[in-house]
C-alpha atoms as a PDB file:
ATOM      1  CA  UNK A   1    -142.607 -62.887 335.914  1.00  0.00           C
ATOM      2  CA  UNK A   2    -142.162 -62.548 339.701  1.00  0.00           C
ATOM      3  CA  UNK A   3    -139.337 -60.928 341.210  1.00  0.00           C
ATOM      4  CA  UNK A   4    -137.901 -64.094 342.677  1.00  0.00           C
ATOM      5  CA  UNK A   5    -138.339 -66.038 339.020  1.00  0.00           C
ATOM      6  CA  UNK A   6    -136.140 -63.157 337.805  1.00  0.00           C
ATOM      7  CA  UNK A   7    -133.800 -63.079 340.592  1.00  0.00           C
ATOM      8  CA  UNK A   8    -133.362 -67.246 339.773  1.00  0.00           C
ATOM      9  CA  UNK A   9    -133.270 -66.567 336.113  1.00  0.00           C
ATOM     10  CA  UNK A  10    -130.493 -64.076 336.897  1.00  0.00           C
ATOM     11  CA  UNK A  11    -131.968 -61.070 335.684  1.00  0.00           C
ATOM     12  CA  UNK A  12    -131.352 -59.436 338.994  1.00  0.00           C
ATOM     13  CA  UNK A  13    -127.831 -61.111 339.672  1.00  0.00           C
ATOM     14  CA  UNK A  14    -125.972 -58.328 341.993  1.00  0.00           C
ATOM     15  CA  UNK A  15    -126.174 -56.774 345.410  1.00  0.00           C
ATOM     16  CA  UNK A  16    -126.472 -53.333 343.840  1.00  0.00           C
ATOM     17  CA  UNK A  17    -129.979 -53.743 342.268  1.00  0.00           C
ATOM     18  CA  UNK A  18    -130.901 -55.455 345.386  1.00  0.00           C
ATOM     19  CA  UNK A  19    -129.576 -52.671 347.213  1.00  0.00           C
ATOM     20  CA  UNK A  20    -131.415 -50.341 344.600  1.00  0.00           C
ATOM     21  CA  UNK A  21    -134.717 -52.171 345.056  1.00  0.00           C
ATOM     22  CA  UNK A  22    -134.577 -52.397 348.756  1.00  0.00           C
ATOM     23  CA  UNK A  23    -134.503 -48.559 348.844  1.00  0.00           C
ATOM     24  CA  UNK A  24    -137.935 -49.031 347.149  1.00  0.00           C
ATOM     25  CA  UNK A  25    -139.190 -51.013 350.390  1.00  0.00           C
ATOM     26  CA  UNK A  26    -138.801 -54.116 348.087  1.00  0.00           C
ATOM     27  CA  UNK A  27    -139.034 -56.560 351.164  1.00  0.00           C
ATOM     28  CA  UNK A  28    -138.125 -59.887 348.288  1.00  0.00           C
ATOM     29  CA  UNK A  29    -134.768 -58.064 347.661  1.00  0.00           C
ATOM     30  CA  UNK A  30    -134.711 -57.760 351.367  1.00  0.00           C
ATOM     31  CA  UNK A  31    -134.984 -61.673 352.052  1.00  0.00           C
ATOM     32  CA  UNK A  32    -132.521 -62.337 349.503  1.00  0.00           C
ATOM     33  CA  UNK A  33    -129.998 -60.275 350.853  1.00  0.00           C
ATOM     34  CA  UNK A  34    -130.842 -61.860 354.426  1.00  0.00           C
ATOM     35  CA  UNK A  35    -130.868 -65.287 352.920  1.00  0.00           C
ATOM     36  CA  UNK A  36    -127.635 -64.818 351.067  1.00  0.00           C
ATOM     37  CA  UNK A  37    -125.791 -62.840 354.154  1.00  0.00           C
ATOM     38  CA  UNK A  38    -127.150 -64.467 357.372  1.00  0.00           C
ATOM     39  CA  UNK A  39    -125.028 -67.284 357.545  1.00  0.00           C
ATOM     40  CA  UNK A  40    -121.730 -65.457 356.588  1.00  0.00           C
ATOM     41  CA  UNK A  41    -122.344 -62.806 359.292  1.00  0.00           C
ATOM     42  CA  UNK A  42    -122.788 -65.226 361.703  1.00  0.00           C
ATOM     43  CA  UNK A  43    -119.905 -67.197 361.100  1.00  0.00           C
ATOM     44  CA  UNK A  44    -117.334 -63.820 361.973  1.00  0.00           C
ATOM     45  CA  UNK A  45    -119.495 -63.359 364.727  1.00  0.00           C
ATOM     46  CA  UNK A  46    -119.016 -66.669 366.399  1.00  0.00           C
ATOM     47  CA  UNK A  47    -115.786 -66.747 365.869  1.00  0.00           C
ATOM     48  CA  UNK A  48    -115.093 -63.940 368.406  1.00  0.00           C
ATOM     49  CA  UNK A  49    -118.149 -64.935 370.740  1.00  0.00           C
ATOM     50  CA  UNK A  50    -118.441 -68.583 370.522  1.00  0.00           C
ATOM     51  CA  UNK A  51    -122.255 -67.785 372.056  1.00  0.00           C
ATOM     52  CA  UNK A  52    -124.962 -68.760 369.401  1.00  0.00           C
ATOM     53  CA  UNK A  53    -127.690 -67.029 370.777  1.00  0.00           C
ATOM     54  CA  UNK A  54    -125.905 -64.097 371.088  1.00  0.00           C
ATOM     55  CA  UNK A  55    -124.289 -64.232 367.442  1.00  0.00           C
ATOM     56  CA  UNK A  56    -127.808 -64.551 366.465  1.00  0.00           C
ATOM     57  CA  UNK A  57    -128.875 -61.720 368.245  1.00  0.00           C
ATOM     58  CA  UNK A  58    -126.446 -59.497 367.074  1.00  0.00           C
ATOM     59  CA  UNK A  59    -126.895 -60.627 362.880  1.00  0.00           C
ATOM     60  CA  UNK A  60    -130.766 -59.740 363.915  1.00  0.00           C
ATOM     61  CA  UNK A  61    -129.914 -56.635 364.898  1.00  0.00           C
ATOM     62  CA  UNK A  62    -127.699 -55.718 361.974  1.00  0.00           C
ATOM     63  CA  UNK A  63    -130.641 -56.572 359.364  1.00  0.00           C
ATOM     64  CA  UNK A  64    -133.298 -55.075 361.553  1.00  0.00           C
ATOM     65  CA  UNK A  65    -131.066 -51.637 361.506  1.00  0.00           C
ATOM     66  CA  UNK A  66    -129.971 -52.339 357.735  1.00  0.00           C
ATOM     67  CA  UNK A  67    -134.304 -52.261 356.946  1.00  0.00           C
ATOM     68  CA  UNK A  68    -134.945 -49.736 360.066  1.00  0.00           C
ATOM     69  CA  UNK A  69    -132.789 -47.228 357.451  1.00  0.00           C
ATOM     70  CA  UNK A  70    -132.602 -48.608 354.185  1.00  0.00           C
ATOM     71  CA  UNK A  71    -133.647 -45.156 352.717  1.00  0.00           C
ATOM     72  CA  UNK A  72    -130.578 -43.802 353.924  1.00  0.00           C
ATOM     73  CA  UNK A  73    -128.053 -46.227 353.454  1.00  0.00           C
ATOM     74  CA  UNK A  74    -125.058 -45.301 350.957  1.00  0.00           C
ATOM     75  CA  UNK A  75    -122.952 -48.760 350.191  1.00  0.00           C
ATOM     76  CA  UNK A  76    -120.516 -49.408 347.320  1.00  0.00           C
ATOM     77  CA  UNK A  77    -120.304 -52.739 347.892  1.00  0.00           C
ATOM     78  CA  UNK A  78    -123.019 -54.627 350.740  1.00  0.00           C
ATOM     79  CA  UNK A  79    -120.698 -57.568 351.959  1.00  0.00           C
ATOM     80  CA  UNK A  80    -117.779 -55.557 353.425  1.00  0.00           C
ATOM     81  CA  UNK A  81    -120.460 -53.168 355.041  1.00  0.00           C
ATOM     82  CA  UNK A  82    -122.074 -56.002 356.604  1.00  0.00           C
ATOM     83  CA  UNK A  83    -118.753 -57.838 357.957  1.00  0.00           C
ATOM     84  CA  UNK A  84    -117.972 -54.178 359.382  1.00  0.00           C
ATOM     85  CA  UNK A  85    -121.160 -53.964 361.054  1.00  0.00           C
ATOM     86  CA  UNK A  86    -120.737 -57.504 362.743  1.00  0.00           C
ATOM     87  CA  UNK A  87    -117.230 -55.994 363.385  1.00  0.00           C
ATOM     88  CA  UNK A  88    -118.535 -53.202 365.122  1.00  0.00           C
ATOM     89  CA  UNK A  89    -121.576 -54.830 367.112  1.00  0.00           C
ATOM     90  CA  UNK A  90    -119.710 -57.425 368.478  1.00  0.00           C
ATOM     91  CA  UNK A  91    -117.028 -54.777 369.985  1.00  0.00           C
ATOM     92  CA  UNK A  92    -120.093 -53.306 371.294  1.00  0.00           C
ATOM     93  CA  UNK A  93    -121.307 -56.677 372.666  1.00  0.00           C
ATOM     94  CA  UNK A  94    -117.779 -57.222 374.166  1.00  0.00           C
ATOM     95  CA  UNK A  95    -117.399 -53.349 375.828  1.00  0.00           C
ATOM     96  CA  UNK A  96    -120.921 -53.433 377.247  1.00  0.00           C
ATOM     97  CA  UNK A  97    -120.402 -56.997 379.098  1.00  0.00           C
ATOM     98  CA  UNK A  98    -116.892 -56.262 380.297  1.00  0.00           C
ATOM     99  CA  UNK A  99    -115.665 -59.605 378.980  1.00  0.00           C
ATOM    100  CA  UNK A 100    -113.322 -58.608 376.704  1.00  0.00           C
ATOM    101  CA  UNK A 101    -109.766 -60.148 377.958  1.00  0.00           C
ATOM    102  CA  UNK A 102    -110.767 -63.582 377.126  1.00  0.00           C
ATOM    103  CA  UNK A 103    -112.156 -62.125 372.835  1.00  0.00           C
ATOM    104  CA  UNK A 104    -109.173 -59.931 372.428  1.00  0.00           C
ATOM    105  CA  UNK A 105    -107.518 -63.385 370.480  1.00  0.00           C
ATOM    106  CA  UNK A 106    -110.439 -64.196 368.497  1.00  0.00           C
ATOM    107  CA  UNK A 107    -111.028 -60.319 367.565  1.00  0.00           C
ATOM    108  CA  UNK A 108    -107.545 -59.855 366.219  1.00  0.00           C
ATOM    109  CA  UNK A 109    -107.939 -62.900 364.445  1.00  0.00           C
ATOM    110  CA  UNK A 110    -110.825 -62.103 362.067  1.00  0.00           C
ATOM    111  CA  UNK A 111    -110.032 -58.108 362.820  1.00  0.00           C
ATOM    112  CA  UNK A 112    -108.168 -57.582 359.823  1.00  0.00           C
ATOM    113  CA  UNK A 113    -109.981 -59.880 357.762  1.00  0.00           C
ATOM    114  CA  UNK A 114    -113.312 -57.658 357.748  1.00  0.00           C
ATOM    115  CA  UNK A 115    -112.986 -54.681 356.309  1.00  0.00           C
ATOM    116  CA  UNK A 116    -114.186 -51.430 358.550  1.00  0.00           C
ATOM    117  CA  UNK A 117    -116.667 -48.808 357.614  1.00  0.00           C
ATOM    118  CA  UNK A 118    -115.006 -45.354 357.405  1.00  0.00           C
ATOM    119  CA  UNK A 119    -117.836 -43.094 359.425  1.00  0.00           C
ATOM    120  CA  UNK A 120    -117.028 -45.300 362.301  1.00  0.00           C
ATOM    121  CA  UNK A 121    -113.752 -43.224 363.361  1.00  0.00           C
ATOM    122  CA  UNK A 122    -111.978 -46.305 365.949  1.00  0.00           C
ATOM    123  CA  UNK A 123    -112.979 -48.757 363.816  1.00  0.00           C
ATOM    124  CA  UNK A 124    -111.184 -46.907 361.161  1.00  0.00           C
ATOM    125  CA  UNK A 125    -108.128 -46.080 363.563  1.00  0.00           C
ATOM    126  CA  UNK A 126    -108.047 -49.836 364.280  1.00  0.00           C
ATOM    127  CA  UNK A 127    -107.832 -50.200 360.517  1.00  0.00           C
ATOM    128  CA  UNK A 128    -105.325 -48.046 359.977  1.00  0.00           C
ATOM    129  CA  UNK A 129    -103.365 -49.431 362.380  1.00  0.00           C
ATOM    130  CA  UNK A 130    -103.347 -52.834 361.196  1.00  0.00           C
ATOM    131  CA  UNK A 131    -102.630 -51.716 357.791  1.00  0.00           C
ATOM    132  CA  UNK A 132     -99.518 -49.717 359.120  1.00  0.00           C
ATOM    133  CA  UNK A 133     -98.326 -52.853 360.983  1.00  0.00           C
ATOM    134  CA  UNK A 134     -99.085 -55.191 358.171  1.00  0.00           C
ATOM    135  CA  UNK A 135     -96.957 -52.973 355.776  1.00  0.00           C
ATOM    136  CA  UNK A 136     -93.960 -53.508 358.324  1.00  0.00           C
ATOM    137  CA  UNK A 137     -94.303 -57.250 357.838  1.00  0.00           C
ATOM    138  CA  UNK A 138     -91.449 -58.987 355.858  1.00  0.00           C
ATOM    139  CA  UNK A 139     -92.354 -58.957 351.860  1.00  0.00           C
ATOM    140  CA  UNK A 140     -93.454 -62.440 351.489  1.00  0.00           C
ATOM    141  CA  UNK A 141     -95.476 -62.319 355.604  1.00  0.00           C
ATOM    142  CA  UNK A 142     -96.844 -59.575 354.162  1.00  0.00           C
ATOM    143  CA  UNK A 143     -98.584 -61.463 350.677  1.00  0.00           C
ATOM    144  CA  UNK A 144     -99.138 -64.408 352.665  1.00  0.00           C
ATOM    145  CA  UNK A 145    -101.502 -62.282 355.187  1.00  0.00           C
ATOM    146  CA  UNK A 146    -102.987 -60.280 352.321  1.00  0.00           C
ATOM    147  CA  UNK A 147    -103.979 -63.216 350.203  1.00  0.00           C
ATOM    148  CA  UNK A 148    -105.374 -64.643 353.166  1.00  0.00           C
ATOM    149  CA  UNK A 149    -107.613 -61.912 354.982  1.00  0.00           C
ATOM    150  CA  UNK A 150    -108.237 -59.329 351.855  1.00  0.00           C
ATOM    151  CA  UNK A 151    -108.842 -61.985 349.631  1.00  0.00           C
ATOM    152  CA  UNK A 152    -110.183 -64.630 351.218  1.00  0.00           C
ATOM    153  CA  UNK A 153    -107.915 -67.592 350.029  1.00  0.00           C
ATOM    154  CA  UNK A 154    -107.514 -70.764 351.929  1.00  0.00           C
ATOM    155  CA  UNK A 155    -103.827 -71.624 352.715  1.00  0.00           C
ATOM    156  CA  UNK A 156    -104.170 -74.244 350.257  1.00  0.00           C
ATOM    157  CA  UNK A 157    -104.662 -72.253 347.459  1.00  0.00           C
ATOM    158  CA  UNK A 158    -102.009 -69.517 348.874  1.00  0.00           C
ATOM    159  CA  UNK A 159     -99.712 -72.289 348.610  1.00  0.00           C
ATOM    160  CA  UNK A 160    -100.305 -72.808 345.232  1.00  0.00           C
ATOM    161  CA  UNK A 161    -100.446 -69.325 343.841  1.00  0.00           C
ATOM    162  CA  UNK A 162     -97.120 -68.554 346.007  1.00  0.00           C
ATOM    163  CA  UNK A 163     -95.594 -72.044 344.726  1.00  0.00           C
ATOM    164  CA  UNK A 164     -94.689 -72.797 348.632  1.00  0.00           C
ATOM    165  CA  UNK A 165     -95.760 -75.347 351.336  1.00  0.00           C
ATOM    166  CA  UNK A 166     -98.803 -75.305 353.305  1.00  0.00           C
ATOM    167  CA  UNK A 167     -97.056 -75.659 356.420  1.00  0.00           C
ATOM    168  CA  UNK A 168     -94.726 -71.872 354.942  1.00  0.00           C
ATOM    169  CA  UNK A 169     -98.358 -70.269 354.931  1.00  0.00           C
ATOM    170  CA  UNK A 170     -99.392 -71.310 358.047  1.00  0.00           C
ATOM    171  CA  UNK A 171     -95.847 -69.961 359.794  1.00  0.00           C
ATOM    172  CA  UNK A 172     -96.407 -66.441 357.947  1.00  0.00           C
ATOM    173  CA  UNK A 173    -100.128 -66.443 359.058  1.00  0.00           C
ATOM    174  CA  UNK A 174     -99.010 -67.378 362.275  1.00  0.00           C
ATOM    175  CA  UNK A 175     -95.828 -64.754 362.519  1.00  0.00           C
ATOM    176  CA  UNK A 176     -98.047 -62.075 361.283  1.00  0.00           C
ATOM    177  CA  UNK A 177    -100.920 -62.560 364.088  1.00  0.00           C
ATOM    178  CA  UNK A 178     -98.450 -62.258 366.760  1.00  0.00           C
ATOM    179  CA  UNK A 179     -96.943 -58.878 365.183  1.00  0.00           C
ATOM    180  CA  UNK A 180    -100.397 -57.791 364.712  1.00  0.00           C
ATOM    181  CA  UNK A 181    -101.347 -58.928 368.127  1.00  0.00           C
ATOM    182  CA  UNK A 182     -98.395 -57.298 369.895  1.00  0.00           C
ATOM    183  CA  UNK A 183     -99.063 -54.073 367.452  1.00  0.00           C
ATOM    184  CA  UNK A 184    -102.734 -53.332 368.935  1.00  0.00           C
ATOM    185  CA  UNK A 185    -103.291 -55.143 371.960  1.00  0.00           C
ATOM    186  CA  UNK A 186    -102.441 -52.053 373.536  1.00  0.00           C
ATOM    187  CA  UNK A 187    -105.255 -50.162 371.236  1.00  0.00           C
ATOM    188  CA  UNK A 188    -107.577 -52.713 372.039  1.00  0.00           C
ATOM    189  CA  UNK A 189    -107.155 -52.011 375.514  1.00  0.00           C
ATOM    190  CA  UNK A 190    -108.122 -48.683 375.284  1.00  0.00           C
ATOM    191  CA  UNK A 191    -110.894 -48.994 372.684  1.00  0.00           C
ATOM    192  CA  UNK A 192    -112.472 -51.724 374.941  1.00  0.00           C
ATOM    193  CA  UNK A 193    -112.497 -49.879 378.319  1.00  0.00           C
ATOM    194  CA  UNK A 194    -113.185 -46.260 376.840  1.00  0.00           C
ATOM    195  CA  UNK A 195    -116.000 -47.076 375.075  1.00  0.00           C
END
């Protein structure tokens, strides 16, 4: 049996024996993580850039580093560590084209939603800093923005695990962006011109 009629027949089911196999230079494990990420990363990325060749270039990038040192690589869990490294190589994109007044919205929109890989000390300050202000939120702000950008929930089914509207999700969504905004705009700033 082949490693991709196992893989289908769900044998190898998680991204920790991929991970595990890709260590081994197993370039099938390698397409399947591609295959299974590629679209996802791109998705975060566009939504800051709105540039499809660029997006493209920069989910390249991430899977040509993630082969370039797959020997090395120590992940717990592979999605987060990939939405961190879109995270992180679209500030890059941003800080080396000087562009970044008109992503600052889009970035704090998805900012909090991907979470940040610790070695990477701003990306962790920026982190910490949106957890700090997201713990100041009002109680029920506060479950409304978790549900939605920790665990991925669409307002629809917020609503319905919260037993509230739509339209209530929405306004805490929308109140918490603008304290989050206000909150690191100034950080963002900084980070951007600095680096």
């Amino acid at each position: 049996m082949t490693f991709v009629d196992k893989f289908i027949d769900n044998q190898i089911d998680s991204d920790s024996e991929l991970l595990r196999l890709i260590k081994l230079s197993d370039r099938h494990a390698f397409a399947l993580i591609y295959n299974k990420y590629c679209e996802i990363l791109f998705e975060h990325a566009y939504r800051i850039v709105r540039d499809r060749e660029v997006c493209m270039d920069i989910v390249q990038e991430i899977f040509a580093w993630f082969w370039t040192n797959r020997e090395y690589l120590e992940i717990n869990s592979l999605k987060p560590y990939l939405l961190a490294a879109v995270k992180f190589q679209v500030a890059n994109y941003i800080r080396k084209n000087k562009t970044h007044e008109k992503y600052i919205q889009n970035f704090l929109k998805v900012s909090s939603s991907i979470p940040a890989i610790d070695e990477i000390s701003e990306i962790k300050e920026l982190k910490d800093l949106i957890t700090h202000l997201t713990n100041l939120l009002p109680e029920k702000c506060k479950q409304v923005f978790m549900l939605s950008r920790n665990e991925y929930l669409s307002n629809k089914e917020i609503a319905a695990k919260m037993g509230i509207s739509e339209k209530t999700v929405e306004m805490h969504i929308t109140l918490a962006l603008k304290k989050l905004r206000v909150g690191v705009s100034d950080y963002l700033n900084l980070l951007l011109i600095f680096f």
